[in-house]
Protein backbone atom coordinates (compact mmCIF):
# COMPACT_ATOMS: atom_id res chain seq x y z
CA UNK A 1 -4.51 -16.21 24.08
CA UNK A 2 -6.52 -16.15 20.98
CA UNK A 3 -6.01 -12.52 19.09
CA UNK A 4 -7.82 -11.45 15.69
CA UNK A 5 -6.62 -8.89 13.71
CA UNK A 6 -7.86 -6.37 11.25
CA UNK A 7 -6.45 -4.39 9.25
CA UNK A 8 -7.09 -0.93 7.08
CA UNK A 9 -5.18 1.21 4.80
CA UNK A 10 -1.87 0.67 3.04
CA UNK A 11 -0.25 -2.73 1.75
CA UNK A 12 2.55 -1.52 4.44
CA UNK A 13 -0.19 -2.30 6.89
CA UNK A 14 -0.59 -5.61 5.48
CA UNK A 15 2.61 -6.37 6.30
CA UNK A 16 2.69 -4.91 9.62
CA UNK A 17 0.08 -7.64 10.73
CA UNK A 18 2.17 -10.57 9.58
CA UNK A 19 4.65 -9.42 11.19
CA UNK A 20 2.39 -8.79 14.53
CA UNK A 21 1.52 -12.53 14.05
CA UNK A 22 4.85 -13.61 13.91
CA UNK A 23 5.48 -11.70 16.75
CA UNK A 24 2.80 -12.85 18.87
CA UNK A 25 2.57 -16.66 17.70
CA UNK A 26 6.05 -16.83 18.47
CA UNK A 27 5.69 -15.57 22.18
CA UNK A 28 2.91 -18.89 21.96
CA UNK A 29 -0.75 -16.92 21.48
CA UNK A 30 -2.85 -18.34 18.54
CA UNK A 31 -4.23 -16.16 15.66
CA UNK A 32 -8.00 -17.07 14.53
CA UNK A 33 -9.65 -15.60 11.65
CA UNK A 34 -13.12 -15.61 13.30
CA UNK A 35 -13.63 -12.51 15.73
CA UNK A 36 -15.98 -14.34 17.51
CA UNK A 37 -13.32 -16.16 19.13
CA UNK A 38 -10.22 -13.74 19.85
CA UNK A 39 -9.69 -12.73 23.82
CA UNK A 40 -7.52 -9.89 21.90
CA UNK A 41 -8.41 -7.53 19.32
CA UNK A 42 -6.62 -5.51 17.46
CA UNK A 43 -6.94 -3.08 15.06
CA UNK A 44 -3.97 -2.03 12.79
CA UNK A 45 -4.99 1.56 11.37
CA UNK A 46 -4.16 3.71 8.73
CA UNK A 47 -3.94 7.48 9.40
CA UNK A 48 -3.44 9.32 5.62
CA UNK A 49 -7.09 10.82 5.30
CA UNK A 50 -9.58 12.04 7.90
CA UNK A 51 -11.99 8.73 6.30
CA UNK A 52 -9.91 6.73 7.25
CA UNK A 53 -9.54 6.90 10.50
CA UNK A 54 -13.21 8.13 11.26
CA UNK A 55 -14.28 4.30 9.99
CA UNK A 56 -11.66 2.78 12.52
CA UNK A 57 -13.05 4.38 15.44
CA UNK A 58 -16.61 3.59 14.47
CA UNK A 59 -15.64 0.30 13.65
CA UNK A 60 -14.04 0.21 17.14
CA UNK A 61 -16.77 1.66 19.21
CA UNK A 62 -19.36 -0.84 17.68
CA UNK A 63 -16.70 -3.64 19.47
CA UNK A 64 -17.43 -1.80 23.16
CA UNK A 65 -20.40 -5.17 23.49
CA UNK A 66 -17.94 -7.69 23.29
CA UNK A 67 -16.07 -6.42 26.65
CA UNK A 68 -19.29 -5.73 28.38
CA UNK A 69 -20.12 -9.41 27.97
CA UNK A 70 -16.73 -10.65 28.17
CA UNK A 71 -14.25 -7.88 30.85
CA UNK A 72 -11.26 -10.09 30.09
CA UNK A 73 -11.14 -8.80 26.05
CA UNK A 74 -8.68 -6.52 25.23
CA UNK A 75 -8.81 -4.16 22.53
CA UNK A 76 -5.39 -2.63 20.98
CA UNK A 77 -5.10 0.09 17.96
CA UNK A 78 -1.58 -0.39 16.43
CA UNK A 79 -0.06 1.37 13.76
CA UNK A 80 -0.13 5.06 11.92
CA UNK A 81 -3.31 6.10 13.91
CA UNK A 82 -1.83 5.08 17.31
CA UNK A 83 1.24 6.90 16.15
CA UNK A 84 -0.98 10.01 15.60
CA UNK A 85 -3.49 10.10 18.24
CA UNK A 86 -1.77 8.41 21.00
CA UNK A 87 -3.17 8.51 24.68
CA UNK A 88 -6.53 10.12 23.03
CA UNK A 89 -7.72 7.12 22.20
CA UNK A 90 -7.42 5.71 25.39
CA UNK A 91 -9.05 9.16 26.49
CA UNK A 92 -12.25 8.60 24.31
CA UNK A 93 -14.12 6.04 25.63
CA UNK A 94 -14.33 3.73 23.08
CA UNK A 95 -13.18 0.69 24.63
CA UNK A 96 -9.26 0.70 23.82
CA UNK A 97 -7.20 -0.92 25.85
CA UNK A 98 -3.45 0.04 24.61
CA UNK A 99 -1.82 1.75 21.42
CA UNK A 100 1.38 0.62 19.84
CA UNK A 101 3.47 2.82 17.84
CA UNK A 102 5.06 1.53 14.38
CA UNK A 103 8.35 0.81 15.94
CA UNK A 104 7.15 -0.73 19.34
CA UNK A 105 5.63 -3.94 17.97
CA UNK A 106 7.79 -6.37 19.59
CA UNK A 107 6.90 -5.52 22.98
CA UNK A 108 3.47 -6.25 22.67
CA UNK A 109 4.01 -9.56 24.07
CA UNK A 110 5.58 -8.11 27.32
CA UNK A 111 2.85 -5.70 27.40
CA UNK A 112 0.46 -8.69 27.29
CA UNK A 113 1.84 -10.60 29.80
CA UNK A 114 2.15 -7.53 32.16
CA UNK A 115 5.56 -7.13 32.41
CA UNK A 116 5.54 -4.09 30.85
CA UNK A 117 2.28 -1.92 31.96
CA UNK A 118 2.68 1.00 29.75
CA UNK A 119 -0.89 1.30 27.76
CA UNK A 120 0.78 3.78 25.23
CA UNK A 121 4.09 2.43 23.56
CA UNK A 122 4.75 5.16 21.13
CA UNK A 123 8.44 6.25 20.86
CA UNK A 124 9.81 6.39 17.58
CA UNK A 125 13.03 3.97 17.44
CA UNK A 126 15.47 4.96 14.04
CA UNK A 127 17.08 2.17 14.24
CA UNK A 128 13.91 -0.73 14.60
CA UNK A 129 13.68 -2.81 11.30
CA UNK A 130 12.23 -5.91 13.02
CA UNK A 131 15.70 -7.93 12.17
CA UNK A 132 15.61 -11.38 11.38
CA UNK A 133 11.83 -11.64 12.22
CA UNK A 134 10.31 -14.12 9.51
CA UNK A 135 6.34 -12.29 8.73
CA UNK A 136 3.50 -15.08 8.81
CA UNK A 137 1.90 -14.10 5.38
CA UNK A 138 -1.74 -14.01 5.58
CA UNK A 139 -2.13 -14.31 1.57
CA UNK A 140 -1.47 -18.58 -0.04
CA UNK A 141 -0.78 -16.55 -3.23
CA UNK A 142 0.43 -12.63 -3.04
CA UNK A 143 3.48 -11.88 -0.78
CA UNK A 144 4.46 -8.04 0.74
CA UNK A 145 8.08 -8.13 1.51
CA UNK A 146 9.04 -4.83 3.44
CA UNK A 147 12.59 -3.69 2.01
CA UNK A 148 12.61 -0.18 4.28
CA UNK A 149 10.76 1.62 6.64
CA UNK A 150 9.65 5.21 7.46
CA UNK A 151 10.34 8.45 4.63
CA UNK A 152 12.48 11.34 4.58
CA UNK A 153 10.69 13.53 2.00
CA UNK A 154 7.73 15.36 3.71
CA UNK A 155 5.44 16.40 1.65
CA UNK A 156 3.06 18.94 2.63
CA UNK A 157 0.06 17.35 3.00
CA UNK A 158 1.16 13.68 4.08
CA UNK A 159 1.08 12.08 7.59
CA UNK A 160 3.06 9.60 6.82
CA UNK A 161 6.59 10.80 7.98
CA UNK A 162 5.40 12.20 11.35
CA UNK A 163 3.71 8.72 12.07
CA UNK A 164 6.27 6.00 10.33
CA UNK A 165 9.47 8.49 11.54
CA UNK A 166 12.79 8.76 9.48
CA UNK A 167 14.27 6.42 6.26
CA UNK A 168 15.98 3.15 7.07
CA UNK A 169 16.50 0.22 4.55
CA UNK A 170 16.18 -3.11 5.79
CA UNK A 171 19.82 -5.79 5.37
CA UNK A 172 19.85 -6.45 1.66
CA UNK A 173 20.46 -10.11 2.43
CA UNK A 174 17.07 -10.24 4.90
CA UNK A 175 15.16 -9.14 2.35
CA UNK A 176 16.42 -12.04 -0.32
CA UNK A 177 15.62 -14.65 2.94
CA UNK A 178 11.90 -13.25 3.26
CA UNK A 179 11.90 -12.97 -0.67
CA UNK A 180 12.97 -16.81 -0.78
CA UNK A 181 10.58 -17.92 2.34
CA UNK A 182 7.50 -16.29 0.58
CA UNK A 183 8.84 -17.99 -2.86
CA UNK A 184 8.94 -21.02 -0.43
CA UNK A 185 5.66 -20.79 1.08
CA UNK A 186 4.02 -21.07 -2.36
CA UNK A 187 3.77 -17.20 -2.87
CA UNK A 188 4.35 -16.46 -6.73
CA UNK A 189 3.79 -12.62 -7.02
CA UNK A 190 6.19 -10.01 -4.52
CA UNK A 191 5.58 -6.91 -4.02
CA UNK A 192 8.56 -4.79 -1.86
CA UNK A 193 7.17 -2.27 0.14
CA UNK A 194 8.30 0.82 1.35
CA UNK A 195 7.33 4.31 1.43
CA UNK A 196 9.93 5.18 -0.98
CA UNK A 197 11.04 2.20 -2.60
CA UNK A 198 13.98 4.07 -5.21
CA UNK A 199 15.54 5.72 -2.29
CA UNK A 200 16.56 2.14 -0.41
CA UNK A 201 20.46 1.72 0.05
CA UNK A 202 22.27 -1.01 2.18
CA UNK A 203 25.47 -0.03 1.93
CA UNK A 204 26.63 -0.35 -1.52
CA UNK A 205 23.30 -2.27 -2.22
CA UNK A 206 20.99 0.74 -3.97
CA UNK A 207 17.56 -0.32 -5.22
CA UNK A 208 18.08 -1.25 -8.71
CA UNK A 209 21.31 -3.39 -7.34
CA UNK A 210 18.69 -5.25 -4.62
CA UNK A 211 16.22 -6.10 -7.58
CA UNK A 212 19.72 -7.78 -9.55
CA UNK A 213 19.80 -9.67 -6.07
CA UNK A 214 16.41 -10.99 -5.81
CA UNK A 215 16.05 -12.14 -9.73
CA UNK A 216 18.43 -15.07 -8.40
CA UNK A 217 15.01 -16.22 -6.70
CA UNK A 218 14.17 -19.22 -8.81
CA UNK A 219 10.98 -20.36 -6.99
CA UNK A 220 8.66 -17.05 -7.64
CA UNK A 221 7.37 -16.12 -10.70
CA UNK A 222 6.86 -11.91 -10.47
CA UNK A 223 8.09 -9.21 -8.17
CA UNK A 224 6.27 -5.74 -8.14
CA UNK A 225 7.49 -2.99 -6.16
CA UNK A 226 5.28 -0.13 -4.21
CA UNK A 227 6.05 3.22 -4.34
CA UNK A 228 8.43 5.25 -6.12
CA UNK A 229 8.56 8.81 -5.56
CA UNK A 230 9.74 10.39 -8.75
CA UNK A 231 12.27 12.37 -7.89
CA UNK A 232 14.90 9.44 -7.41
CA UNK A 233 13.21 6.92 -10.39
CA UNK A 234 17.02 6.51 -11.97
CA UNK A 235 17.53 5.18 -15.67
CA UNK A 236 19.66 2.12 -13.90
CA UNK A 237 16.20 1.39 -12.43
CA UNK A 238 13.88 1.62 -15.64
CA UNK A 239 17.44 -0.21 -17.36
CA UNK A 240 16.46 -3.35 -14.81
CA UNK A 241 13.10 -3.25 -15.36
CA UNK A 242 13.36 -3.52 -18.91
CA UNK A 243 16.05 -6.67 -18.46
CA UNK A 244 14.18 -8.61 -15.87
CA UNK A 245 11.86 -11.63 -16.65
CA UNK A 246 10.88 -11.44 -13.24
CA UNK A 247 9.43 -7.94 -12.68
CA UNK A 248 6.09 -6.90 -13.58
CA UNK A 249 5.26 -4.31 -16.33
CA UNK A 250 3.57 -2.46 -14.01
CA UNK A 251 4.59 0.70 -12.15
CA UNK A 252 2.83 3.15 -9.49
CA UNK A 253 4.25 6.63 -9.94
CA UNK A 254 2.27 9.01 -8.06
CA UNK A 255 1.54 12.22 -10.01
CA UNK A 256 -0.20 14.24 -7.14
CA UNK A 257 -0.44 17.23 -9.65
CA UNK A 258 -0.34 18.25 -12.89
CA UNK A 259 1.19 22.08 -11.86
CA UNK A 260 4.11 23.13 -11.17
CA UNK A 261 3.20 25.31 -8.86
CA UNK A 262 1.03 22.93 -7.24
CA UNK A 263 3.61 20.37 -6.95
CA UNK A 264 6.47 22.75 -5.24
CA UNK A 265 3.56 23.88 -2.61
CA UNK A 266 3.30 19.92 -1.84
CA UNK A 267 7.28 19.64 -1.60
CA UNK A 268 6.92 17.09 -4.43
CA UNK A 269 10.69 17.96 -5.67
CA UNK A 270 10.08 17.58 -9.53
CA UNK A 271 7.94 19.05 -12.12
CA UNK A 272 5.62 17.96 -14.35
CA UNK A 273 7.70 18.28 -17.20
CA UNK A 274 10.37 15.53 -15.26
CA UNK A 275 7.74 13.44 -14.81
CA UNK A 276 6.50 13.17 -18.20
CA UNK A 277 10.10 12.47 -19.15
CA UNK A 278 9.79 9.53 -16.66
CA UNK A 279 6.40 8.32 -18.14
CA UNK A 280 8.30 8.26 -22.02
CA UNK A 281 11.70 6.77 -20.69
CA UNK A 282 9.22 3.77 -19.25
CA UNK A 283 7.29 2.99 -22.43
CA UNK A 284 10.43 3.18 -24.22
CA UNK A 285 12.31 0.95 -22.55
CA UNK A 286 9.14 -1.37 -21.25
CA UNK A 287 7.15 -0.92 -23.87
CA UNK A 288 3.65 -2.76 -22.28
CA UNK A 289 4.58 -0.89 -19.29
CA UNK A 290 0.96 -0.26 -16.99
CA UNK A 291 1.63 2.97 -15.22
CA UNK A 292 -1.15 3.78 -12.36
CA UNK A 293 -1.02 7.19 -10.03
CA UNK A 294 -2.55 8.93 -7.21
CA UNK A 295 -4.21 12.32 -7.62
CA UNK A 296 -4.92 15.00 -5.46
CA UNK A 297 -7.89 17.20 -5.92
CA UNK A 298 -8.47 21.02 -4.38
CA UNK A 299 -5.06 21.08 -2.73
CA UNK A 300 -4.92 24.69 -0.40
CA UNK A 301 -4.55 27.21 -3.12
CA UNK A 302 -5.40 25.55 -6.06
CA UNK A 303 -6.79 27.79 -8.87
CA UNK A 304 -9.26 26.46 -11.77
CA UNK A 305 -6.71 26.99 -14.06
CA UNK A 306 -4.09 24.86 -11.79
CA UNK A 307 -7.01 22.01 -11.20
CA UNK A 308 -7.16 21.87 -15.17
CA UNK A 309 -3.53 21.67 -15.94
CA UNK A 310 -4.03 18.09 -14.18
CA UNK A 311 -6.72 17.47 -16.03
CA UNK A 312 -4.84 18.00 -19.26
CA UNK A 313 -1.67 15.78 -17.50
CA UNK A 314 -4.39 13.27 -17.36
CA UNK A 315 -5.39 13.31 -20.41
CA UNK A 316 -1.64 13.39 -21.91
CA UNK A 317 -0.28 10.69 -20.14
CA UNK A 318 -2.87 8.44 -20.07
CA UNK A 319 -2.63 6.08 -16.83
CA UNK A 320 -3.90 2.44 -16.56
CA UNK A 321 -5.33 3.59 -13.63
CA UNK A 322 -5.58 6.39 -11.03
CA UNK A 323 -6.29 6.88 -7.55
CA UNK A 324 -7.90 10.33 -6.97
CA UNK A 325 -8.51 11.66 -3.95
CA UNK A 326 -10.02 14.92 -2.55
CA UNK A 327 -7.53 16.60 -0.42
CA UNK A 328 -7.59 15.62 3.18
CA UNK A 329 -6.39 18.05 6.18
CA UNK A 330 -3.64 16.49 8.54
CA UNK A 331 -3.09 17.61 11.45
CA UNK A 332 0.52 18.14 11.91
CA UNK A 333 1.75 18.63 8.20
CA UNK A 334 2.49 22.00 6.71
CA UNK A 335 -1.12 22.20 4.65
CA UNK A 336 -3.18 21.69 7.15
CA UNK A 337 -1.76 25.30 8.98
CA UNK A 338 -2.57 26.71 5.59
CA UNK A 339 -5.31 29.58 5.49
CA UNK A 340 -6.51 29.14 1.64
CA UNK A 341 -8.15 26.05 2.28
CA UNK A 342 -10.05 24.89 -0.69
CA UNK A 343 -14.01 24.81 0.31
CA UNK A 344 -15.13 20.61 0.19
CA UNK A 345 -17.63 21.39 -2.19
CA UNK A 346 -15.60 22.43 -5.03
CA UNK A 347 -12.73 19.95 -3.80
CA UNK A 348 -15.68 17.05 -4.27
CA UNK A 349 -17.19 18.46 -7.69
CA UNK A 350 -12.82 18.64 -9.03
CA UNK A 351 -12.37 14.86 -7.70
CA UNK A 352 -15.50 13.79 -9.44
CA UNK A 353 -14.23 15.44 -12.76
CA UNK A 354 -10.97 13.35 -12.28
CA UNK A 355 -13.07 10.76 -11.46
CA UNK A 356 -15.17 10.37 -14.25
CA UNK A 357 -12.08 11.04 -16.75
CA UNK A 358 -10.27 8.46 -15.77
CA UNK A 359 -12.77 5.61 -16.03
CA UNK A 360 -12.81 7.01 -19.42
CA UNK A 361 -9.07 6.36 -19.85
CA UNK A 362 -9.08 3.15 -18.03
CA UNK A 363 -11.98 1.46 -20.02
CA UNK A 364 -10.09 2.40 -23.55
CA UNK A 365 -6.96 0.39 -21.74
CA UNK A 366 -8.82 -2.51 -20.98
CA UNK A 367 -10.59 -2.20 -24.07
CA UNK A 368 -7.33 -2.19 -25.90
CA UNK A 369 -6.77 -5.76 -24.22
CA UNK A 370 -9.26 -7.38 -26.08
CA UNK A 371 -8.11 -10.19 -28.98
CA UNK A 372 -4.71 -10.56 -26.67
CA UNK A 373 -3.00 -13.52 -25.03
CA UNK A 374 -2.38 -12.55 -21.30
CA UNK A 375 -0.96 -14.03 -18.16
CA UNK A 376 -3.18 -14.17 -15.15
CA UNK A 377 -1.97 -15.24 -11.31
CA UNK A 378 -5.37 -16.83 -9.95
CA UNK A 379 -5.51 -15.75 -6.88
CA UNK A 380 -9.40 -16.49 -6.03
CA UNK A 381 -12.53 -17.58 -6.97
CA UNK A 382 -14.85 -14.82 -8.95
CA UNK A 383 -17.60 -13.42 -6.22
CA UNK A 384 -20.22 -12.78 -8.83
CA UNK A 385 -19.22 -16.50 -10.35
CA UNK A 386 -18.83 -19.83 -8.65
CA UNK A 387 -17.55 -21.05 -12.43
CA UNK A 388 -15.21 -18.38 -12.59
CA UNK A 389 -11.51 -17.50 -11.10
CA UNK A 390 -10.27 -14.12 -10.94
CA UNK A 391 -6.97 -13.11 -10.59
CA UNK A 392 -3.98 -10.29 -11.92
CA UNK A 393 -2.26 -9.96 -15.47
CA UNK A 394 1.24 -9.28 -15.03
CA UNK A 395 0.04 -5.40 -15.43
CA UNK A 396 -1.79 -5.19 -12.54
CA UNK A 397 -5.12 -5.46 -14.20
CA UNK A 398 -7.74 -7.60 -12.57
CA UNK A 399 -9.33 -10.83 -15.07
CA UNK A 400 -11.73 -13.46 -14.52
CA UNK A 401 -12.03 -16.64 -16.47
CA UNK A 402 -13.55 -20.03 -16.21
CA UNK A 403 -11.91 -22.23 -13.71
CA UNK A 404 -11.79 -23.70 -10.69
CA UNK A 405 -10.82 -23.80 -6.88
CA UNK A 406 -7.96 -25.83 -7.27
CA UNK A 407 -6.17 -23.87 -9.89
CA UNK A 408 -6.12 -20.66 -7.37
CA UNK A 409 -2.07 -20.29 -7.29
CA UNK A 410 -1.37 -21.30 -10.92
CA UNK A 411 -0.33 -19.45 -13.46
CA UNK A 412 -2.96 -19.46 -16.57
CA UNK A 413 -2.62 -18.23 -20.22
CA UNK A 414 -5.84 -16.64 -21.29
CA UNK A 415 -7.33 -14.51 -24.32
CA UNK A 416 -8.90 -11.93 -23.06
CA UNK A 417 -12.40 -11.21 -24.79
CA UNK A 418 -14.20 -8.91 -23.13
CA UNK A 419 -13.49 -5.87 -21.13
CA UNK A 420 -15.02 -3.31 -18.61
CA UNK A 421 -13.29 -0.50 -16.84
CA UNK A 422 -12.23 -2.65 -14.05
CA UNK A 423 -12.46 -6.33 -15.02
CA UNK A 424 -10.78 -8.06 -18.41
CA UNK A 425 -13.19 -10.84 -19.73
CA UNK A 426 -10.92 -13.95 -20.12
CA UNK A 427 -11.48 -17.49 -21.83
């Protein structure tokens, strides 16, 4: 059977498909990258804000033409949205088929070939890290290497734990054989995944000990790591980033809040004042370290005042880059039972505030580029120029530069001459 896939949200999702594909080319179906041809569809969906998951079932519901011309198509929704919504999306009339849970991946195959007839496989499993299942990487240059799945910490306003279920850390030795197949396959840049990367521990085998493990990799050229949670970013860790030739000065620390208050209504466990302590042990000890975030705007409660202090946290710190969000409702996590909901309008007018400030902040970065020698992965041609490549500095930063197709997996030296607040102007 031919089966397409397509996939929204998180890189964690990313990695969930190659490892779908692995599962299902192994069992002897094909993958295509052309919808056009798949007798299986499936969608692999992302569940953190109410956007998100409104574009998958619109996205889905436009696909209800394919199975009136062809009955035999079947349409599956896998991942944090099946986890969420179960048996009412079979219920709605879209067109779906079966959802698969997180942890109920491999028996998609059986479910296929109808030995197992259950259209909703959605029990969490604690103890499912897909062993010794090699992912079919979809990328020829960037590889995701899952180190750990699900999260403990629950905070207030995120999904996440009710649909990815409790902490486990993957074998510290399967992770170096996935690191070492990517390397392998060609793949120069890693990034580990989990939801909480500085809380992984295989036995004696902490985080900071794994990335020790993995610099042994000779045949890739830069690991990244996504996320840390900053209540367990440890000095040993910022120690091994500051060592490493192979890690990328580039971190993603979520903020969430510049209040304290704020932050102990999300269950954040730290305060602002620990996390600006985290921002100057990183630019000691790295001292070109990129440090991006993710905001949240018009949390239940917030005050003017509170909205500001994040504002001026902004301001202070001074992030490469930020992701800001307006805060989204979840259904199922302790802020969305909360009764001082912030109205959208002044949620939307606070996000574009943050908004606007940080291209500020992000343009003086890139600005600050200009006149220096830089690194760049290509990792495509440029879509606005068939003479161009683009590609990623070792901090994170997109550049484009003259090139061509066959350099897209080489590393490239490059002077950067030009900047704008998302792009660094390379010759």
């Amino acid at each position: 059977m031919n089966f397409y896939i397509e996939t929204y949200g998180c890189q964690m999702n990313v990695a969930d498909s190659e490892l779908v594909t692995s599962l299902l080319i192994t069992a002897g179906h094909n993958v295509v990258n052309d919808i056009d041809q798949a007798e299986l569809i499936l969608f692999n969906t992302c569940s953190v804000r109410a956007h998100a998951e409104d574009r998958v079932l619109g996205r889905i519901s436009n696909e209800k033409h394919r199975k009136k011309a062809n009955p035999k198509i079947q349409i599956g929704v896998l991942g944090c949205m099946a986890q969420r919504m179960g048996k009412r999306l079979l219920d709605s009339k879209i067109g779906v088929d079966f959802v698969i849970g997180v942890d109920q991946y491999d028996r998609i195959p059986a479910l296929l070939s109808a030995k197992d007839l259950q259209p909703h496989l959605l029990d969490f499993d604690s103890t499912q890290i897909y062993q010794d299942l090699m992912p079919v990487h979809q990328s020829k240059t960037c590889g995701f290497v899952t180190i750990m799945r699900g999260c403990n910490n629950y905070c207030s306003y995120c999904i996440v734990p009710h649909v990815r279920g409790r902490e486990r850390s993957r074998p510290w030795q399967d992770v170096l054989n996935d690191v070492k197949k990517a390397g392998q396959d060609g793949l120069l840049d890693i990034t580990l995944l989990g939801q909480n990367v500085n809380s992984y521990l295989d036995n004696e085998v902490d985080f900071p000990e794994l990335l020790k493990r993995l610099e042994t990799v000779d045949n890739i050229a830069r690991m990244r790591f996504i996320t840390s949670h900053p209540k367990d970013l440890s000095d040993s860790l910022i120690d091994v980033m500051a060592s490493s030739k192979r890690i990328c000065e580039h971190i993603h620390l979520p903020m969430q809040s510049g209040n304290n208050r704020i932050l102990k209504e999300m269950n954040r466990k730290y305060t602002i004042e620990h996390y600006q302590s985290l921002i100057h042990k990183l630019r000691h000890a790295v001292p070109n370290v990129a440090i991006t975030t993710d905001i949240i705007a018009g949390y239940p409660s917030e005050t003017d005042t509170e909205f500001e202090d994040t504002i001026s946290a902004m301001k202070d710190i001074g992030f490469d880059y930020a992701f800001c969000f307006k805060y989204s409702s979840r259904e199922g996590t302790d802020a969305a039972m909360r009764t001082d909901q912030i109205p959208e309008a002044i949620r939307l007018k606070r996000l574009q505030k943050m908004i606007d400030l940080q291209r500020e902040i992000t343009l003086a970065k890139f600005r600050a580029q200009i006149g220096k020698e830089v690194e760049v992965y290509i990792e495509s041609m440029s879509k606005k120029n068939k003479d161009q490549v683009s590609g990623k500095t070792r901090d994170f930063k997109i550049a484009v530069l003259k090139g061509s197709e066959s350099e897209i997996g080489s590393l490239k030296k490059a002077t950067v001459i030009g900047a704008t607040a998302g792009t660094l102007i390379c010759q």
